[in-house]
C-alpha atoms as a PDB file:
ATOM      1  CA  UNK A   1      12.342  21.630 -16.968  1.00  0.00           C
ATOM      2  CA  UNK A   2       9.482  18.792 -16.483  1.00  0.00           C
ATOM      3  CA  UNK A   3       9.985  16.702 -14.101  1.00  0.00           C
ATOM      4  CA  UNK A   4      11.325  13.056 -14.440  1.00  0.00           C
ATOM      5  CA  UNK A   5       8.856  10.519 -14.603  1.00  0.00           C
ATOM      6  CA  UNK A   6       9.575   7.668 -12.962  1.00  0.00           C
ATOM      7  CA  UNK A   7       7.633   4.592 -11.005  1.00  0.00           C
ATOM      8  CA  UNK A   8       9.471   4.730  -7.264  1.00  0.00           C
ATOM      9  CA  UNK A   9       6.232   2.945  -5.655  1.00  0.00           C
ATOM     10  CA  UNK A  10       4.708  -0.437  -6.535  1.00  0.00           C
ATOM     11  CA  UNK A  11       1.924  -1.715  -4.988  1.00  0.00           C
ATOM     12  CA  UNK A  12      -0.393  -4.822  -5.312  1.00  0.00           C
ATOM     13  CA  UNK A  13      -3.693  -3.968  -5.208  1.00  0.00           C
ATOM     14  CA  UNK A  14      -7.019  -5.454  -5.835  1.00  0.00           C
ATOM     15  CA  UNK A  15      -9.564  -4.594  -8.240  1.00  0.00           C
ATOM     16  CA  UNK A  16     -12.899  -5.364  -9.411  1.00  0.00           C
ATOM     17  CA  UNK A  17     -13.097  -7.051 -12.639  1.00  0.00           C
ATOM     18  CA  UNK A  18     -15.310  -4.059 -13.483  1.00  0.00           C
ATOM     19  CA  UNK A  19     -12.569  -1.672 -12.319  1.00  0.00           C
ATOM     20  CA  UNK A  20     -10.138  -3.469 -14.071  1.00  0.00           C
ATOM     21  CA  UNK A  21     -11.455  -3.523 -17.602  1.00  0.00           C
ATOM     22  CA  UNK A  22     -12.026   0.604 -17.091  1.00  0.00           C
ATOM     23  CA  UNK A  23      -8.735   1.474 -16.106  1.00  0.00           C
ATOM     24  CA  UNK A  24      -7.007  -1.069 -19.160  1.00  0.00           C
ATOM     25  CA  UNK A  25      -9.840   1.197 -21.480  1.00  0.00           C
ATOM     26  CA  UNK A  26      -8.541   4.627 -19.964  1.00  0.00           C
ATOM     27  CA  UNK A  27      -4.866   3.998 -20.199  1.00  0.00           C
ATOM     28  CA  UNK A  28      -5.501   2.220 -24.069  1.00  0.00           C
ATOM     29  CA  UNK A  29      -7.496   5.212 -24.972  1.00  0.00           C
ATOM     30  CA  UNK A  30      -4.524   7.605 -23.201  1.00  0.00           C
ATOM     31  CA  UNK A  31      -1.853   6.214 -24.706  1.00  0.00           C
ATOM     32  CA  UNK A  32      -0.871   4.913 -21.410  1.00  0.00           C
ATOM     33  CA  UNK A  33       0.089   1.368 -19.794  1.00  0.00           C
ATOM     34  CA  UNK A  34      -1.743   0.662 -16.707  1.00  0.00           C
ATOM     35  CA  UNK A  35       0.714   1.920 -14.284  1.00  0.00           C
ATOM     36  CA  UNK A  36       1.263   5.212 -15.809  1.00  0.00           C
ATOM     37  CA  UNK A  37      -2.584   5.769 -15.788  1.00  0.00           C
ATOM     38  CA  UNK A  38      -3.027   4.853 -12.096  1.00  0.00           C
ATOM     39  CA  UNK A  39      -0.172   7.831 -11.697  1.00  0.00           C
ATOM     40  CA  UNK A  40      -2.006  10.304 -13.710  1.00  0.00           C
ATOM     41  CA  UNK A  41      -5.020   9.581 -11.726  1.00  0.00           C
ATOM     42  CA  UNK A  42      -3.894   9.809  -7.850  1.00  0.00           C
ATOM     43  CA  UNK A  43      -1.303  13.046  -9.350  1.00  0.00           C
ATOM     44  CA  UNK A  44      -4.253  14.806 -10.915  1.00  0.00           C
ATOM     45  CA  UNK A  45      -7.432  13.363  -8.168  1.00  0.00           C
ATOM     46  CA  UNK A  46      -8.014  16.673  -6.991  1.00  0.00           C
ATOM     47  CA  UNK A  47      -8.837  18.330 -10.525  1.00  0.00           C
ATOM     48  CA  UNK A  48     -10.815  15.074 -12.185  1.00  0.00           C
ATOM     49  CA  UNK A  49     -13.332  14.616  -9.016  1.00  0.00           C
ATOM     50  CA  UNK A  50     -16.317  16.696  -8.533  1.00  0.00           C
ATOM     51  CA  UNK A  51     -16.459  17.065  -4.062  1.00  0.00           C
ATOM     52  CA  UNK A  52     -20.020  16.066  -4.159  1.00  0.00           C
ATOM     53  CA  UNK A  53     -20.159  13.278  -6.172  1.00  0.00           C
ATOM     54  CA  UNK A  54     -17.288  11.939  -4.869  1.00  0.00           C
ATOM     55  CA  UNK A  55     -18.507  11.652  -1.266  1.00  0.00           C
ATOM     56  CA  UNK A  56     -22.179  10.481  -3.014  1.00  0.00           C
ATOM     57  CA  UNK A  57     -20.661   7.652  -4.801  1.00  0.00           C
ATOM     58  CA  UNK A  58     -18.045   6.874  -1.825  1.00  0.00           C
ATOM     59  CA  UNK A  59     -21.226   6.726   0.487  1.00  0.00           C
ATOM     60  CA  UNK A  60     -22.928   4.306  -1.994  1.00  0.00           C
ATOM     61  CA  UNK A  61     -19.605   2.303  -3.016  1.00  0.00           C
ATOM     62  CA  UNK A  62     -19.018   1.607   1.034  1.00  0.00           C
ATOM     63  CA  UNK A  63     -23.276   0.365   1.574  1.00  0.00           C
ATOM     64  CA  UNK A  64     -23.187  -2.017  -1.064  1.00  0.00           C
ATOM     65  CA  UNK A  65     -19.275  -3.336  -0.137  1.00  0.00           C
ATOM     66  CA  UNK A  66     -20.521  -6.000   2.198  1.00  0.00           C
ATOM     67  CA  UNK A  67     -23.195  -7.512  -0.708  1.00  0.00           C
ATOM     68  CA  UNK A  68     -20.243  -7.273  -3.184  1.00  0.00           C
ATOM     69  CA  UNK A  69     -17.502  -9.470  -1.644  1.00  0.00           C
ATOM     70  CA  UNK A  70     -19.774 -12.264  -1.278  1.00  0.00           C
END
């Protein structure tokens, strides 16, 4: 039997307006409302990141944080 789905956690996060727009197209193209596609995401992180591209575009995402919230 699958389990139950259900939202126990809400959060408020922020997001880039360029993050934004990609998660709204992911979860449109899914079938999905935002929430729901954040789920699938985090649930399923391990199989839809590649290791060493992750820590490549972590590396980059962290050098260029200062220049980005000015």
């Amino acid at each position: 039997m699958p389990k139950r789905f259900r939202l126990t956690r809400r959060m408020p996060i922020a997001l880039t307006e360029d993050a934004y727009r990609k998660l709204k197209r992911f979860a449109h193209e899914a079938g999905l409302d935002e929430g729901e596609a954040m789920s699938f995401v985090f649930e399923n992180f391990d199989a839809i990141t590649d290791d060493d591209t992750l820590a490549h575009r972590l590396r980059q995402f962290n050098l260029e944080l200062d220049a980005r919230k000015r």
